[in-house]
Protein backbone atom coordinates (compact mmCIF):
# COMPACT_ATOMS: atom_id res chain seq x y z
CA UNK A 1 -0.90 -24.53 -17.38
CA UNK A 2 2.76 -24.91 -18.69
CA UNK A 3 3.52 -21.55 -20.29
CA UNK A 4 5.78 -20.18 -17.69
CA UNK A 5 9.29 -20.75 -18.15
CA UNK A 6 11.37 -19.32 -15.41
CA UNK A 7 14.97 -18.75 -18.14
CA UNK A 8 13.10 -15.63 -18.68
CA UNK A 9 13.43 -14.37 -15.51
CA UNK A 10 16.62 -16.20 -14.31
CA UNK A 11 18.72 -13.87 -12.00
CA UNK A 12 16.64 -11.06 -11.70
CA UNK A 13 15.87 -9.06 -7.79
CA UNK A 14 13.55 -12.31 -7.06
CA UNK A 15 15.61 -14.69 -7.60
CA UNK A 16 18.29 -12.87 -5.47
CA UNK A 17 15.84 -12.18 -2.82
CA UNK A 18 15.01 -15.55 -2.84
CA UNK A 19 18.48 -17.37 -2.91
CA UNK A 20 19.96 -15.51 -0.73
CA UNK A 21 17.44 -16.03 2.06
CA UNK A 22 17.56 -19.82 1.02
CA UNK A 23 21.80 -19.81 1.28
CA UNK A 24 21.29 -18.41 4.91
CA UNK A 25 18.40 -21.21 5.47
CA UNK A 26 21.10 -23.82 4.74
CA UNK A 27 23.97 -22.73 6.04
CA UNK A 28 22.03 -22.67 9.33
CA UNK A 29 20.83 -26.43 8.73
CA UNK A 30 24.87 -26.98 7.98
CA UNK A 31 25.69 -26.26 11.13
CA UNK A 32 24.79 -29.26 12.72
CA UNK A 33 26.02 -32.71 11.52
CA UNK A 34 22.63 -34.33 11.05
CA UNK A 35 21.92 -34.78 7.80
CA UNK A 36 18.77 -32.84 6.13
CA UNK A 37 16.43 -32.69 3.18
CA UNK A 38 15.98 -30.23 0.68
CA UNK A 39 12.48 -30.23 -1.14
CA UNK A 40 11.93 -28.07 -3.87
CA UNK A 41 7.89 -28.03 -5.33
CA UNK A 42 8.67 -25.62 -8.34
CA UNK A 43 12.23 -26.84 -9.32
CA UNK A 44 12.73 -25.34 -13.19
CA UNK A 45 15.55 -26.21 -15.14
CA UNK A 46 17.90 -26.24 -12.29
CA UNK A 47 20.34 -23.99 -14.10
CA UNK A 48 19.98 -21.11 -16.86
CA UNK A 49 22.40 -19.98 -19.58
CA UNK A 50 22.06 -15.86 -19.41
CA UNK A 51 23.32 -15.97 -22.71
CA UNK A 52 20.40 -17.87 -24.36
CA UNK A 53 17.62 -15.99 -26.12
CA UNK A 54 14.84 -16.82 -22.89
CA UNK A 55 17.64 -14.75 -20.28
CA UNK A 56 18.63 -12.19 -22.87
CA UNK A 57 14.70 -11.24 -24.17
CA UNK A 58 14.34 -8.91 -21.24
CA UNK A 59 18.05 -9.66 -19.58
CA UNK A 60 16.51 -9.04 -15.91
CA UNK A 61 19.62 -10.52 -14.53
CA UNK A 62 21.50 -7.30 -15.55
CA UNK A 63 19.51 -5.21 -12.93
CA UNK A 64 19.66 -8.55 -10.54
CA UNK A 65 22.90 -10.43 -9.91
CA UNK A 66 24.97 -8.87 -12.30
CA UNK A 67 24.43 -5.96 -9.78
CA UNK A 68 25.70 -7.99 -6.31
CA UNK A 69 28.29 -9.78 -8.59
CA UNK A 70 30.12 -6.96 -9.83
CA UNK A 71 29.96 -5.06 -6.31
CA UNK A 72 32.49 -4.94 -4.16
CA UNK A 73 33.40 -4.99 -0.57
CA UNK A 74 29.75 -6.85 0.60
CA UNK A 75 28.29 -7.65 3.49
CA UNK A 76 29.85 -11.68 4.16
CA UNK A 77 26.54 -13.08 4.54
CA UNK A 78 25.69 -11.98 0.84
CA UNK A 79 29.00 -13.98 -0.29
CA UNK A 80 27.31 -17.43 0.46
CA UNK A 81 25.00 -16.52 -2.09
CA UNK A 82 27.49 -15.29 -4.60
CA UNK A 83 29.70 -17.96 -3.85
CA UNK A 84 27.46 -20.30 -5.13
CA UNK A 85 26.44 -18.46 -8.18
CA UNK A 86 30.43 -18.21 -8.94
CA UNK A 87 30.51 -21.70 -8.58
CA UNK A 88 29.53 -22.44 -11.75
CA UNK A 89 31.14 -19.40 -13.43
CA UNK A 90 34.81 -18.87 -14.17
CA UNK A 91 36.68 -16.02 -13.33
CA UNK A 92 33.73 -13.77 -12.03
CA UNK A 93 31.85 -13.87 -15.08
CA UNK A 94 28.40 -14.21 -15.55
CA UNK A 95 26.83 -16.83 -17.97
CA UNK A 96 25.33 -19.23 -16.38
CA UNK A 97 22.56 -18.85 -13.26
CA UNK A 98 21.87 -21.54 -10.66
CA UNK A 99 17.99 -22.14 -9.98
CA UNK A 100 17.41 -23.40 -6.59
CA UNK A 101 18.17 -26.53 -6.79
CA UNK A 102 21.73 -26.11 -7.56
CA UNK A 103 21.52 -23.44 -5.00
CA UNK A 104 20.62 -26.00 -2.66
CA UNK A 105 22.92 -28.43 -4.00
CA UNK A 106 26.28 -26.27 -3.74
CA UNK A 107 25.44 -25.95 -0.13
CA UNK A 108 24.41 -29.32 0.97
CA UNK A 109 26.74 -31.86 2.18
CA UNK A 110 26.97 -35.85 1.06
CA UNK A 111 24.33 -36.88 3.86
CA UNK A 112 22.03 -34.47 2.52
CA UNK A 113 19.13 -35.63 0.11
CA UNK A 114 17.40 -33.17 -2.72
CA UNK A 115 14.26 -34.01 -3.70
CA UNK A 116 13.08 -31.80 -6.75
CA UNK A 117 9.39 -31.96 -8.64
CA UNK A 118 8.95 -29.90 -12.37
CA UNK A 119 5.96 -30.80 -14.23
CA UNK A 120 7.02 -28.92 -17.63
CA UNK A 121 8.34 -31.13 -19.66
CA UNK A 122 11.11 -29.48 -21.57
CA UNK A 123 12.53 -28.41 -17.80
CA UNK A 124 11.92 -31.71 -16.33
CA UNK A 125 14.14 -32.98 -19.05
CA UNK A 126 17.12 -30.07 -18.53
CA UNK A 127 16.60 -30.57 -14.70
CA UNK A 128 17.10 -34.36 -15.17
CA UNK A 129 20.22 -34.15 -16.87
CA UNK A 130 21.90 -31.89 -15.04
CA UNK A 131 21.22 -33.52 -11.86
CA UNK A 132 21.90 -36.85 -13.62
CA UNK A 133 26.09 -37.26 -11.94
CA UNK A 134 24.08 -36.78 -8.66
CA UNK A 135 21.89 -39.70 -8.77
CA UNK A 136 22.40 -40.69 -5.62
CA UNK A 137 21.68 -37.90 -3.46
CA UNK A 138 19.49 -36.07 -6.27
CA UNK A 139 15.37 -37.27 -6.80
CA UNK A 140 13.57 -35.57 -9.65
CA UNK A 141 9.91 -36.17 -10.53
CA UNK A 142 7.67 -34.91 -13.45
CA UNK A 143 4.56 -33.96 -10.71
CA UNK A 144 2.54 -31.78 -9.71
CA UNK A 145 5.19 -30.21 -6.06
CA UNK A 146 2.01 -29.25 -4.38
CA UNK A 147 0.63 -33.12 -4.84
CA UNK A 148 4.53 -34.60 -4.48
CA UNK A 149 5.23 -33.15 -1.11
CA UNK A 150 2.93 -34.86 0.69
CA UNK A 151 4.95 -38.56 -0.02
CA UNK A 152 7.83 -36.35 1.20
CA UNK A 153 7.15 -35.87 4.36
CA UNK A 154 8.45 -36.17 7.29
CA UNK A 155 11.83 -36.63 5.66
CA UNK A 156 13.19 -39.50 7.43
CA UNK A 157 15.88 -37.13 9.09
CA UNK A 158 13.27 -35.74 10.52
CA UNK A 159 15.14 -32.21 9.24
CA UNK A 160 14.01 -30.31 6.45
CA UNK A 161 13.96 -27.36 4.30
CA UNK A 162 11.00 -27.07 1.60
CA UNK A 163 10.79 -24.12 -0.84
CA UNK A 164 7.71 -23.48 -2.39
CA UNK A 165 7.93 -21.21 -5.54
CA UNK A 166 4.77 -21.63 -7.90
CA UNK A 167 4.56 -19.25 -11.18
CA UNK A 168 1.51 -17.99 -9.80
CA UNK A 169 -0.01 -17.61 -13.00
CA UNK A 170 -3.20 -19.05 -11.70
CA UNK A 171 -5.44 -17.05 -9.14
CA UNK A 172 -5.61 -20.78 -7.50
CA UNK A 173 -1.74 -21.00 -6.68
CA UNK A 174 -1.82 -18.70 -3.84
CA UNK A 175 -4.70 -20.65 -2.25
CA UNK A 176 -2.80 -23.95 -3.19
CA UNK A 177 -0.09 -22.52 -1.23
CA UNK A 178 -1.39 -22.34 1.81
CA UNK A 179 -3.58 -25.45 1.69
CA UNK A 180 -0.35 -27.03 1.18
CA UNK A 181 1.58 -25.70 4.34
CA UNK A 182 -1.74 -26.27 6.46
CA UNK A 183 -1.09 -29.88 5.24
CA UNK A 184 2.22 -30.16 5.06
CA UNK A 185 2.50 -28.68 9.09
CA UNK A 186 0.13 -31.70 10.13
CA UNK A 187 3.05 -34.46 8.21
CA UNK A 188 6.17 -32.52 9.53
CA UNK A 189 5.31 -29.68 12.17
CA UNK A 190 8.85 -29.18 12.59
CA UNK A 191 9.98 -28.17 9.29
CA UNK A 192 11.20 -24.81 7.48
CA UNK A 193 8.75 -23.85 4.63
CA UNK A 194 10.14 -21.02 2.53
CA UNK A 195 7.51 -19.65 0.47
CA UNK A 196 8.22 -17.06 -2.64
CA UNK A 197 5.63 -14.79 -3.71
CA UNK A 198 5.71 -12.08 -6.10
CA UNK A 199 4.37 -7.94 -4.72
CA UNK A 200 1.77 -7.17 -7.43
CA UNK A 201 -1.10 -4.77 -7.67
CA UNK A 202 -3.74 -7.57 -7.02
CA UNK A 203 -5.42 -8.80 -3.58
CA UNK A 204 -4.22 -12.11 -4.12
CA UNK A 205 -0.76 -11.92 -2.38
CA UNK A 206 -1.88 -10.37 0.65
CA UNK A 207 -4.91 -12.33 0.51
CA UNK A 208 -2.33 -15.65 0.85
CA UNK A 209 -0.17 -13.84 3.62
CA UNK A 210 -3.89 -12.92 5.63
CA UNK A 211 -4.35 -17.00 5.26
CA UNK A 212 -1.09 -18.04 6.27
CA UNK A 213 -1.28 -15.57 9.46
CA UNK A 214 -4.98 -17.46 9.80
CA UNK A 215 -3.07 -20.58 10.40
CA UNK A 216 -1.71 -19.32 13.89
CA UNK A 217 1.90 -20.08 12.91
CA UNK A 218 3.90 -19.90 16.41
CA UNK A 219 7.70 -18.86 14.27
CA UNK A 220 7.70 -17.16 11.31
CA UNK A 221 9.58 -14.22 9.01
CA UNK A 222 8.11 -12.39 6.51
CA UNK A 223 10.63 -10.32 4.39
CA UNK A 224 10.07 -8.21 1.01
CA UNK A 225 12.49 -6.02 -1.25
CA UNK A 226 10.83 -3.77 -3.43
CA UNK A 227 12.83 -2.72 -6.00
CA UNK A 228 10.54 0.09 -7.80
CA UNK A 229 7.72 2.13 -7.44
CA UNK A 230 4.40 0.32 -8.90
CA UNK A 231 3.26 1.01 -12.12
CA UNK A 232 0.85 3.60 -12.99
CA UNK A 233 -1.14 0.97 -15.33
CA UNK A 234 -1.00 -1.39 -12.27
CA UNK A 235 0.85 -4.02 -14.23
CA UNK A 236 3.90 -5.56 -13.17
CA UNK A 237 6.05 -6.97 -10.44
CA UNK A 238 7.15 -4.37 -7.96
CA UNK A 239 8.89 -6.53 -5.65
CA UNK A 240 8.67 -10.03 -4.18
CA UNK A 241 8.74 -11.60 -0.60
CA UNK A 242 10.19 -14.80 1.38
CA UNK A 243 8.02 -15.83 3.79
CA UNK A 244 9.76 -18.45 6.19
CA UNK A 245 7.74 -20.61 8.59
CA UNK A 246 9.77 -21.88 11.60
CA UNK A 247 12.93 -19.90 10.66
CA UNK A 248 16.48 -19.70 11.81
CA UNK A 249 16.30 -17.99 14.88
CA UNK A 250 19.66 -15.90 14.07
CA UNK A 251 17.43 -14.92 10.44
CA UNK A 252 15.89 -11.49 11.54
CA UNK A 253 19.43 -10.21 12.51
CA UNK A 254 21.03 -11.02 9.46
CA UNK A 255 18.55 -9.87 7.13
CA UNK A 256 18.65 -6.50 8.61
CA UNK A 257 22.34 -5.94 8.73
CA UNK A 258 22.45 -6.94 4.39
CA UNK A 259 18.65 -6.29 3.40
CA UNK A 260 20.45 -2.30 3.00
CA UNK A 261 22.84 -3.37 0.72
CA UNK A 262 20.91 -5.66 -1.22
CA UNK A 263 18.26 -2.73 -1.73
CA UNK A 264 20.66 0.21 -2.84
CA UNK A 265 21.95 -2.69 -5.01
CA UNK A 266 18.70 -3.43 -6.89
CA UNK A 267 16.77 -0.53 -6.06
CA UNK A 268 15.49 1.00 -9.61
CA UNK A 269 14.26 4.07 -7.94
CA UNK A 270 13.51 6.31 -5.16
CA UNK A 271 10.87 3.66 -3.64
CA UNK A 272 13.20 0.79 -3.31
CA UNK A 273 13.26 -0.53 0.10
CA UNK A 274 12.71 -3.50 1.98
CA UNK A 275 10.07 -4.50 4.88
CA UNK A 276 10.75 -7.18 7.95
CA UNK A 277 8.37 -8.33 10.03
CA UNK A 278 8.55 -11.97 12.29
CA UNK A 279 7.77 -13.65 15.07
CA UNK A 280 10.24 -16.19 16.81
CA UNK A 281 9.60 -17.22 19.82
């Protein structure tokens, strides 16, 4: 199924949930000179124009980043996110939107490898391109991520960072999900999985959390902003979570000192608030 295109949501509270927690996954990794990979199963476009008609049908990034970017006097660990969002902006403005692989990208180093899958066409093509100067460092395959990863792994660093961040259009992606960590922890053990998921009315989230739990994961975070109260007709995103298997151990620390900010930031009304629970042994 190809109908999702992620320019219409570019920028909005998931993405920044999401981001951020992946800026603080890196910058982590960076601190130690051995280089890494960066696998991304859902890559997108790689970068959005919040001035084209997909960003500006429903604009979410107005109530999103255009909210963090405009603030002032923020937490520093929110900066590494912004910084790379800037990055690609001039002046503090606000027109273009890095997906996560340019996320990724602004904060790896030359020793660093990307490897990025995208199996819609029209964003294979857009994430090609862009990524096109970085040929080098930069892999990008037209596959199925949940099928790809497996070749992946174990990078050959033996140090990795995979982000998994299906549309979940299809009931079947949250049980994909977690077959693929269950997998993907028998190839690289080792490894930080960062897994997106959207906070919906339906079973099926917390039905993939119960499963991952199932797994008997030794370190792992678990972290969700919810940004409004859920809609009477039960439709709708509410929120969205990061769920990090073998995560920085310094994670749970940060997240609570900026998780505050970040939720009077975004918060559309009196519900907004944000939830951490982990394990890290």
């Amino acid at each position: 199924m190809l109908s999702y295109r992620h320019a219409f949501h570019a920028g909005n509270h998931a993405d920044v949930l999401k981001h951020f927690v992946l800026s603080l996954v890196l910058d982590y990794f960076n601190q130690k000179e051995k280089p890494y990979w960066v696998i991304d199963t859902h890559a997108g476009a790689g970068i959005y124009a919040l001035e084209d008609a997909y960003a500006q049908k429903n604009a979410e990034f107005q109530s999103g980043v255009a909210r963090l970017n405009s603030a002032k006097n923020l937490p520093n660990a929110l900066n590494l996110y912004l910084n790379a969002v800037q990055s690609i902006n001039a002046n503090k403005t606000l027109k273009l939107y890095p997906g996560s692989p340019q996320i990724a990208m602004h904060h790896m180093r030359e020793q660093d490898k990307l490897r990025l899958f995208e199996l819609h066409p029209s964003d294979f093509q857009r994430l090609q391109q862009h990524f096109k100067p970085n040929g080098r460092q930069v892999k990008a395959d037209m596959a199925d991520g949940f099928d790809g990863i497996k070749a992946c792994l174990p990078p050959a660093t033996k140090r990795g960072v995979i982000l998994i961040d299906p549309p979940y259009e299809l009931k079947e992606d949250y049980l994909r999900v977690v077959s693929c960590i269950e997998d993907s922890l028998k190839r690289f053990a080792t490894g930080t999985y960062m897994i997106w998921y959207p906070l919906l009315q339906r079973p099926e989230p917390n039905d993939m959390l119960k499963r991952l739990h199932a797994l008997k994961l030794q370190d792992w975070l678990d972290v969700q902003l919810i940004v409004q109260t859920p809609r009477a007709d039960g439709m709708g995103m509410y929120g969205s979570g990061m769920f990090v298997i073998n995560p920085p151990w310094q994670l749970p620390a940060i997240l609570n000192e900026v998780m505050p900010t970040m939720t009077q930031l975004l918060g559309q009304d009196s519900s907004a608030k944000f939830n951490l629970d982990y394990a890290i042994t």
